[in-house]
Protein backbone atom coordinates (compact mmCIF):
# COMPACT_ATOMS: atom_id res chain seq x y z
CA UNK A 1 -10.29 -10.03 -3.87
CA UNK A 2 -9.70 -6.38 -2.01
CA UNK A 3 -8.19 -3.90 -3.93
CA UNK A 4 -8.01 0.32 -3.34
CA UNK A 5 -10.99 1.91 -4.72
CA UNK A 6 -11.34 5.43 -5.86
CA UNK A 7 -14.91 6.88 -5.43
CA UNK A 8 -14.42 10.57 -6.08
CA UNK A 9 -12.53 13.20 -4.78
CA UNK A 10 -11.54 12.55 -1.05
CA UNK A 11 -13.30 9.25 -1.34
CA UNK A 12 -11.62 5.81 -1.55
CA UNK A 13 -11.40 2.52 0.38
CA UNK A 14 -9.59 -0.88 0.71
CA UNK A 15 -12.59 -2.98 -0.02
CA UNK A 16 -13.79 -6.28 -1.59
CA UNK A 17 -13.86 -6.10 -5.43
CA UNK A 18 -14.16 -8.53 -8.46
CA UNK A 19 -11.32 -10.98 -9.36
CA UNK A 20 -10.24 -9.86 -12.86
CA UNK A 21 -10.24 -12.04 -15.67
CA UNK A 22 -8.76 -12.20 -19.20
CA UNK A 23 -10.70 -10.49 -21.43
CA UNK A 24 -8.73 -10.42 -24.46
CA UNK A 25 -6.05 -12.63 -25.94
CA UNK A 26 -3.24 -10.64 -24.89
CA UNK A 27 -4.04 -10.45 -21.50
CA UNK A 28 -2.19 -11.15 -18.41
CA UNK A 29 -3.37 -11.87 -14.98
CA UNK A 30 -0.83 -10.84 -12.44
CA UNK A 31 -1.09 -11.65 -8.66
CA UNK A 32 0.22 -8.50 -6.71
CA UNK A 33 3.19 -9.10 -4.31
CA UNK A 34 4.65 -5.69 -4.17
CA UNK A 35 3.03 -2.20 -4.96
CA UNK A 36 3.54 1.33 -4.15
CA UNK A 37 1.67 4.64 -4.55
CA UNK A 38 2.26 7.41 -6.85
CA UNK A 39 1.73 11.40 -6.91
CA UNK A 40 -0.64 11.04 -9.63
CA UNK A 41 -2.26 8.82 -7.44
CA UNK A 42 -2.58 11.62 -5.23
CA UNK A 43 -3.37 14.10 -7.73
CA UNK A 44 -6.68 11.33 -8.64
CA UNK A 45 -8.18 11.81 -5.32
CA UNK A 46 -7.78 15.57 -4.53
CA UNK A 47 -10.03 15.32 -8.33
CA UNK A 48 -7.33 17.05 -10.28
CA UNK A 49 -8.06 13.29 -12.96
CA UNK A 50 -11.25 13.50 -13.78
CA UNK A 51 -11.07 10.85 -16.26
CA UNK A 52 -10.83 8.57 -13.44
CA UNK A 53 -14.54 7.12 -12.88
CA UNK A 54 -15.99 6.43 -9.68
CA UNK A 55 -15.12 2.41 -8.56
CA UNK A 56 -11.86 2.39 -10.55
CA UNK A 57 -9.08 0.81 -8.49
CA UNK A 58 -6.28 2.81 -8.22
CA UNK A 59 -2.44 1.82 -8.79
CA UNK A 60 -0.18 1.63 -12.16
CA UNK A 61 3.01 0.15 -9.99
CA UNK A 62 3.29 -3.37 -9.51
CA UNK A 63 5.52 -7.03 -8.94
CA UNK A 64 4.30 -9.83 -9.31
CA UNK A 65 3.37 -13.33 -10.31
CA UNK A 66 1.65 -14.37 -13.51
CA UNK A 67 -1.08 -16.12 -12.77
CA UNK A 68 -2.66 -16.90 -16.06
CA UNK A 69 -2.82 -15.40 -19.67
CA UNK A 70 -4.43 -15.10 -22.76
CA UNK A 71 -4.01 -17.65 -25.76
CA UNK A 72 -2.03 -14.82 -27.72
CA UNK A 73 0.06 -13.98 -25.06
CA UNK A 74 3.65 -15.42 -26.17
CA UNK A 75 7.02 -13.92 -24.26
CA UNK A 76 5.81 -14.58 -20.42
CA UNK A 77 3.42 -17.73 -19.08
CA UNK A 78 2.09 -18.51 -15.53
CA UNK A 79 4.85 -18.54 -12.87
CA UNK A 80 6.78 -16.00 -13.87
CA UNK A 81 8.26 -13.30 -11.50
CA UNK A 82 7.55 -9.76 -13.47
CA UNK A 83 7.43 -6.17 -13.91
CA UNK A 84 3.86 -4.44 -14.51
CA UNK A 85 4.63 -1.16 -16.22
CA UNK A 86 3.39 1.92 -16.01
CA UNK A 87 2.26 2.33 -19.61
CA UNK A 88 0.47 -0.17 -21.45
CA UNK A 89 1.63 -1.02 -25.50
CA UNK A 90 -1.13 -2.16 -28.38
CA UNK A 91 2.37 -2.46 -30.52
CA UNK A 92 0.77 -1.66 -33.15
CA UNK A 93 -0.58 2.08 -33.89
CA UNK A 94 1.56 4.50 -35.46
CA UNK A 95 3.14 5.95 -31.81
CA UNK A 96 3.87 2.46 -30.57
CA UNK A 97 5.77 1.74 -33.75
CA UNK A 98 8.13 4.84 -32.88
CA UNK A 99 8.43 3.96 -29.38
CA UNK A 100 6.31 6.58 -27.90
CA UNK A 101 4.00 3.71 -25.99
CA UNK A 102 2.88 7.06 -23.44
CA UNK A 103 0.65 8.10 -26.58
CA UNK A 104 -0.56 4.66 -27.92
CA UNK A 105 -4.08 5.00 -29.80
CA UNK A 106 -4.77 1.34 -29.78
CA UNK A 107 -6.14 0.91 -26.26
CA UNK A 108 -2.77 1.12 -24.30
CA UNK A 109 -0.81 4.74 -22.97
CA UNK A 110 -1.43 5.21 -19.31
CA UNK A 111 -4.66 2.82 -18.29
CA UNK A 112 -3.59 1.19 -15.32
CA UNK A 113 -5.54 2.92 -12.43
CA UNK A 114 -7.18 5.55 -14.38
CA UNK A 115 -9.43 4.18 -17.09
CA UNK A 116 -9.05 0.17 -16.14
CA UNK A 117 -8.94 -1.24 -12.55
CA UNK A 118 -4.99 -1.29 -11.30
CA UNK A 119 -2.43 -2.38 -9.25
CA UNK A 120 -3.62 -1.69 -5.59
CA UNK A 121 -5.13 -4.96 -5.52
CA UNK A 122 -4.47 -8.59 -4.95
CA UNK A 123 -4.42 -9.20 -8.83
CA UNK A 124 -4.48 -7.31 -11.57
CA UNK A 125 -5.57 -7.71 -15.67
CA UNK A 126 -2.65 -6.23 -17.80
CA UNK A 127 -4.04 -5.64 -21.16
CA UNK A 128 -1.43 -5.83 -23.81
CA UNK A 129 1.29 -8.20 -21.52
CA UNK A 130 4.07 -8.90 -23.92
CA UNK A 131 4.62 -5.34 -24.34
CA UNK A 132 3.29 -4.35 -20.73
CA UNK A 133 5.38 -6.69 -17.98
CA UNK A 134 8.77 -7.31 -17.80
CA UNK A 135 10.59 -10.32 -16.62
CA UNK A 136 12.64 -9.99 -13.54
CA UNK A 137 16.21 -11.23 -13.08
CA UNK A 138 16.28 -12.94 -9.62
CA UNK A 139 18.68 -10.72 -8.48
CA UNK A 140 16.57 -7.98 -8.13
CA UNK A 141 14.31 -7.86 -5.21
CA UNK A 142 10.51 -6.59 -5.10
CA UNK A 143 11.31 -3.18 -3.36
CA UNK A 144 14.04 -2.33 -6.32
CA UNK A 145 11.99 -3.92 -8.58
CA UNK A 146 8.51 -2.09 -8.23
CA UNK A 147 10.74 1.52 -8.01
CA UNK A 148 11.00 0.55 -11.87
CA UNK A 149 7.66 0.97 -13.08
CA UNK A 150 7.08 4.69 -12.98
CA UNK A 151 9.24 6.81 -11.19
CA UNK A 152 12.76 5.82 -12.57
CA UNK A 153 11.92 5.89 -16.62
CA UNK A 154 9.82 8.62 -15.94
CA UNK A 155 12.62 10.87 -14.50
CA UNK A 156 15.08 9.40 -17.20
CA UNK A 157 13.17 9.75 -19.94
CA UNK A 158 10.75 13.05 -19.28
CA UNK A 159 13.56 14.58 -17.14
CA UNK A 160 16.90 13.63 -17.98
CA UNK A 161 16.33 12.65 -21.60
CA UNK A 162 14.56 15.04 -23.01
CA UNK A 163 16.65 17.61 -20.89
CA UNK A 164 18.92 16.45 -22.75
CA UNK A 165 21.70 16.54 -20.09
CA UNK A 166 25.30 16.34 -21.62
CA UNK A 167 28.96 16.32 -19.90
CA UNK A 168 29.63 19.59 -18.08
CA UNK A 169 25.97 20.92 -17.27
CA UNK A 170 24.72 22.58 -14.82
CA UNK A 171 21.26 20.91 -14.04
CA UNK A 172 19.29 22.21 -11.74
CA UNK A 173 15.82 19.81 -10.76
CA UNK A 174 12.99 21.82 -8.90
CA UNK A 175 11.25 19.51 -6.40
CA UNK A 176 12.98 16.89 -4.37
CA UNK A 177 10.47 14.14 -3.83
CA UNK A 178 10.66 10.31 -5.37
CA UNK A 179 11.32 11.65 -9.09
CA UNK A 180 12.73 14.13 -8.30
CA UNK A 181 15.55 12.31 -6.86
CA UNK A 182 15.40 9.72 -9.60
CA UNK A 183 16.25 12.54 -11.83
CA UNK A 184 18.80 13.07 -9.52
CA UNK A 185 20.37 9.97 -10.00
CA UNK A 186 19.96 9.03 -13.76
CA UNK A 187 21.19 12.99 -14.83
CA UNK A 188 24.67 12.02 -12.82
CA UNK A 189 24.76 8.96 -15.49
CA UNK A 190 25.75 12.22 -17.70
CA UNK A 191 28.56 13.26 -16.14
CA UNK A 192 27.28 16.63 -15.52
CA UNK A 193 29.34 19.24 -13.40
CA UNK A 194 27.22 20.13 -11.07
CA UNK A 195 23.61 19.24 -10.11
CA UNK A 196 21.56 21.79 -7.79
CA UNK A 197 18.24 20.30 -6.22
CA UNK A 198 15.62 23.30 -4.83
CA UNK A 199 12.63 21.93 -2.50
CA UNK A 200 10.64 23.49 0.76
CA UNK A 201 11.48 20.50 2.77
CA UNK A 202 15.12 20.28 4.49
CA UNK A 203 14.20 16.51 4.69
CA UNK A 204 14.33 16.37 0.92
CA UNK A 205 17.03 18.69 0.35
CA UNK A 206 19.28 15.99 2.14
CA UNK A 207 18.23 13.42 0.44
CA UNK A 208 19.16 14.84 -2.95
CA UNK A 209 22.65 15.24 -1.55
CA UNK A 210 22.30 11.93 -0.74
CA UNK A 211 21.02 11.09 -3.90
CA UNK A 212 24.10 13.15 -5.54
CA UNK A 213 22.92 17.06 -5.76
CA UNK A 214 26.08 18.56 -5.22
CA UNK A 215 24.39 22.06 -4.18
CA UNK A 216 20.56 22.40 -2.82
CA UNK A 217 18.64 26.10 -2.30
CA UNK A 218 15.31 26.38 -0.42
CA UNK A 219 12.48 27.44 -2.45
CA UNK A 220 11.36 30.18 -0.32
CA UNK A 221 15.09 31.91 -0.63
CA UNK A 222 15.62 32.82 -4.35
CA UNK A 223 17.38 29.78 -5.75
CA UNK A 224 17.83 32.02 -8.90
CA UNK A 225 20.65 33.76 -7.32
CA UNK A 226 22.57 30.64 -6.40
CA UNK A 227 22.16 29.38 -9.74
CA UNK A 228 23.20 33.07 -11.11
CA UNK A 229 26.44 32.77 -8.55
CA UNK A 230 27.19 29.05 -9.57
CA UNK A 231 27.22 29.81 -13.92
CA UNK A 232 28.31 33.41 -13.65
CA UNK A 233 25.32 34.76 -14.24
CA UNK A 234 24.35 32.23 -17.28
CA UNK A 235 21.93 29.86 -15.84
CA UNK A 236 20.87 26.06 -15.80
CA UNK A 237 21.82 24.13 -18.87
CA UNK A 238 18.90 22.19 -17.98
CA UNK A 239 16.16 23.14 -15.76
CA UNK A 240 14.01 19.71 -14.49
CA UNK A 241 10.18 20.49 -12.82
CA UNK A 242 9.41 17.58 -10.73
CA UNK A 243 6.61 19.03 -9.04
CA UNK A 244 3.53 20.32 -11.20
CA UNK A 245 2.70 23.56 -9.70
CA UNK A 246 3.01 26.96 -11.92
CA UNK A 247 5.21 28.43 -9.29
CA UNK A 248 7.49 25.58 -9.67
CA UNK A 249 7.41 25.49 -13.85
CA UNK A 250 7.84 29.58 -13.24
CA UNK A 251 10.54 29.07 -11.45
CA UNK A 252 12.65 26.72 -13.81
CA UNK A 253 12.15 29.49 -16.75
CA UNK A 254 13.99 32.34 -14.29
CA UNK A 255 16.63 29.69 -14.38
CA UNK A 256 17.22 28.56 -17.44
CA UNK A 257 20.28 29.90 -19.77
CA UNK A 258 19.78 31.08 -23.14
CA UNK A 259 20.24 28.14 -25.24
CA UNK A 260 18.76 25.87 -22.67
CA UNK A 261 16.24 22.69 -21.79
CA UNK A 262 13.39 23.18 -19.43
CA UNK A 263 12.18 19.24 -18.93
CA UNK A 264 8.25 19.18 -17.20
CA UNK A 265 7.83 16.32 -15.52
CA UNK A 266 5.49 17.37 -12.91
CA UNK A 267 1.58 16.55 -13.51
CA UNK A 268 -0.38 20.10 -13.60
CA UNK A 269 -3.52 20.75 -12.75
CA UNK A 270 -3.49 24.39 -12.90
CA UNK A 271 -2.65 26.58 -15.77
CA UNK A 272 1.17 28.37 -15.33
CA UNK A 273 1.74 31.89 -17.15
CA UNK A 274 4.47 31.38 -20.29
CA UNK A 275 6.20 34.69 -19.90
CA UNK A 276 7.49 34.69 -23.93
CA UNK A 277 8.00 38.60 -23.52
CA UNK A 278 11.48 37.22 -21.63
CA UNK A 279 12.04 33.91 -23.53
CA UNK A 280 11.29 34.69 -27.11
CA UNK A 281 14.74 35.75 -27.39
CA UNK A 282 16.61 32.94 -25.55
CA UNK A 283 16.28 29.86 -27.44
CA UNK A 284 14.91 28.11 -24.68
CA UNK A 285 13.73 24.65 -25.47
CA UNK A 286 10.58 23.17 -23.50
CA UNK A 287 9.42 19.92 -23.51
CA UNK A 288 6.25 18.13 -21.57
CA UNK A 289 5.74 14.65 -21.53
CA UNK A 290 4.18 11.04 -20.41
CA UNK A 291 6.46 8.07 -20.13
CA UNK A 292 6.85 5.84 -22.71
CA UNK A 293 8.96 3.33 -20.76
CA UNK A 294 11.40 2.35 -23.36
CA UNK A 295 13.79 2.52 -21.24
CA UNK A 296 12.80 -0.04 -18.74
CA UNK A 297 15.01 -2.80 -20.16
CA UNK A 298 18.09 -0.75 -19.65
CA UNK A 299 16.88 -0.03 -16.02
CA UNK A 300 16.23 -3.08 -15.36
CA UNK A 301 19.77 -4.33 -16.23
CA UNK A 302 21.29 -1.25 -14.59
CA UNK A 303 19.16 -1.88 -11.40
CA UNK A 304 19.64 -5.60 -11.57
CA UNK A 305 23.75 -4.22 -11.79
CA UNK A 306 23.19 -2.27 -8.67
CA UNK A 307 23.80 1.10 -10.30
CA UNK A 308 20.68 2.60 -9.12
CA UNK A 309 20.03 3.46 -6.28
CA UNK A 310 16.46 1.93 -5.67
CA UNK A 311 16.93 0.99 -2.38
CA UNK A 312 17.48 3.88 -0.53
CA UNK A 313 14.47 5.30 -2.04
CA UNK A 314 11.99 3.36 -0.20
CA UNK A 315 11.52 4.83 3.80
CA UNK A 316 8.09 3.17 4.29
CA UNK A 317 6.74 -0.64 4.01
CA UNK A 318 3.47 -1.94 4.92
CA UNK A 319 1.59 -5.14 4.84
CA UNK A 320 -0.93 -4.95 1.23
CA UNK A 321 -4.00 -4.71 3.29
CA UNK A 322 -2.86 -1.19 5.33
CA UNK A 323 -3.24 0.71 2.04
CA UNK A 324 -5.09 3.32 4.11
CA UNK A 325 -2.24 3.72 6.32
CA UNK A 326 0.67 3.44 3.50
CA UNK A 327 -1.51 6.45 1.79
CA UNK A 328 -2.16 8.39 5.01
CA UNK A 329 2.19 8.22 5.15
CA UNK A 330 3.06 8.94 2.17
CA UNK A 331 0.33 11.99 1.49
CA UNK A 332 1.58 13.73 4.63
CA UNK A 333 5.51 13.33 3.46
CA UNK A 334 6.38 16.52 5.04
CA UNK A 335 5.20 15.20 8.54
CA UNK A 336 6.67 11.42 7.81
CA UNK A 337 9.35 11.93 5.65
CA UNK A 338 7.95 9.58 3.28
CA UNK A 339 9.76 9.43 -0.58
CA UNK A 340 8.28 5.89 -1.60
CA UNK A 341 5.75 3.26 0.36
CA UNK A 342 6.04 -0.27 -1.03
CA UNK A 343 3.06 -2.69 0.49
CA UNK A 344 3.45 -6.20 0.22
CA UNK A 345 7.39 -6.73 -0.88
CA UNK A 346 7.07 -10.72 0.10
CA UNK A 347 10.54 -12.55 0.63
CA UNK A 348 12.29 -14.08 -2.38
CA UNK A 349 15.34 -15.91 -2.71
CA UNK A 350 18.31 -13.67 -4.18
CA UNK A 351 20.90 -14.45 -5.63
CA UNK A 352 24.10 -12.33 -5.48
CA UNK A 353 25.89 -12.09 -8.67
CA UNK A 354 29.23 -11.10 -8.47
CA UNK A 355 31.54 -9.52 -11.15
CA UNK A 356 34.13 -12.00 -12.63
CA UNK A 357 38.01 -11.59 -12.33
């Protein structure tokens, strides 16, 4: 099969690869139909991973088909339509007992294009598939779908979640791209008053007011005065980084009330300065965070519902084998005005379900 291969910083390829195979019991072999690219992805080839080993295909977003699984795999079997998530589950260590599948110990956490081959591939191995791919509802098409796997629990859970956003807040979300605006839209599932988005790009800035931001600010021009001017002077309840820079992280603790949530979502690679001389005093709460994807069944059913707004997310499509060109799109966003690329998305039959009278 081809698949996208990683071969150290700056250096990957859409190239001929071995067919995975099961390995272990609980092992599902998934034949790719839609997949789409990630910042972290990004973040693997500039070197900022360096877990990531030479030859590793990238890719921990997929839809697809199972094509054949292990002898101890029990809730899906070949010719299912499913999910591939993000994070893999053993379902058995101590963190995957409390839900927290992000920190498994028993082989699982985040594997899927950074220390086992991935999704940017024809087919893929999912270690640990009863816990690892979800079963679609036929109502939900591959581009929605695929949107499911990272970006959406991630923003709910890392952002919105453990932001704990509550009726009323002000939440303000640094960093307009893909989860950014997925925080976007899960935070308004809160009822909050008022939700200010702060980017560089005037591309992205409208589409958080598309995506529900009633205010947006411009990085470059002191967002902490509009925030100031919108909470008389108080600040965010909840401050969301969606970027992973320490201006960015900086930026959300100059927001932030006294009393208030600052959420990280964004993937560092650099160290940011924790100015505690200002925030010992404020009872600031700060939280980091990988996705644990517990979520993804309610999602999935809110997705499948058409209360998400997948859709609209996705600018870009491209054939599977123009990986090259769906990266080259999406790395240059600012030039494209890329959010998400989804390669493959094949045609399915839909069905429409409509609400009853």
């Amino acid at each position: 099969m081809k698949g996208y291969v990683f071969h150290g910083p700056g250096q990957s390829a859409w190239e001929e690869v071995p067919d995975p195979a099961v390995k272990e019991p609980d092992d599902a072999i998934v034949r790719v139909e839609a997949v789409t690219i990630c910042g972290t992805d990004l973040h693997i080839l500039k070197g900022d991973v360096p877990e990531v080993r030479p030859g590793t295909v990238l890719g921990h977003e997929a839809v697809g088909e199972i094509v054949e699984t292990g002898g101890e795999v029990r809730t899906v079997r070949p010719g299912d339509r499913v999910l591939v998530s993000c994070v893999s589950a053993c379902g058995r260590c101590g963190y995957c007992r409390e839900g927290m599948y992000g920190q498994c110990r028993g082989g699982g956490g985040w594997i899927l294009g950074h220390r086992v081959d991935g999704t940017q591939a024809e087919y893929v191995r999912v270690p640990y598939a009863d816990l690892s791919v979800y079963p679609l509802p036929g109502a939900l098409a591959d581009e929605d779908a695929v949107l499911l796997s990272d970006i959406f629990p991630t923003a709910y859970e890392v952002g919105v979640l453990n932001g704990r956003v509550r009726p009323g807040d002000t939440v303000v979300v640094v960093g307009a791209g893909p989860v950014g605006l997925a925080a976007i839209a899960t935070a308004r599932l809160f009822a909050p008053e008022r939700i200010v988005a702060v980017d560089l790009a005037a591309s992205r800035l409208q589409a958080a007011k598309e995506f529900g931001a009633e205010a947006v600010a411009d990085a470059s021009e002191t967002p902490e005065q509009l925030i100031a001017d919108l909470t008389g002077g108080l600040g965010a309840d909840v401050a969301i980084e969606a970027v992973g820079v320490p201006e960015t992280f900086e930026l959300c603790t100059r927001m932030v009330r006294p009393g208030g949530h600052i959420a990280n979502v964004g993937v560092h690679a650099a160290p940011a300065t924790l100015h505690l001389e200002d925030l010992w005093i404020k009872n600031v709460t700060i939280t980091t965070g990988l996705v644990d994807t517990h979520s993804t069944p309610t999602l999935l059913r809110m997705a499948a519902a058409g209360r998400l707004p997948t859709r609209r997310m996705v600018t870009h499509t491209f054939p599977l084998d123009r990986m090259q060109e769906a990266y080259d799109v999406f790395g240059n966003a600012a030039e494209t005005g890329a959010l998400k690329v989804v390669l493959g998305v094949p045609q399915h039959d839909v069905v429409a379900v409509r609400p009853t009278l």
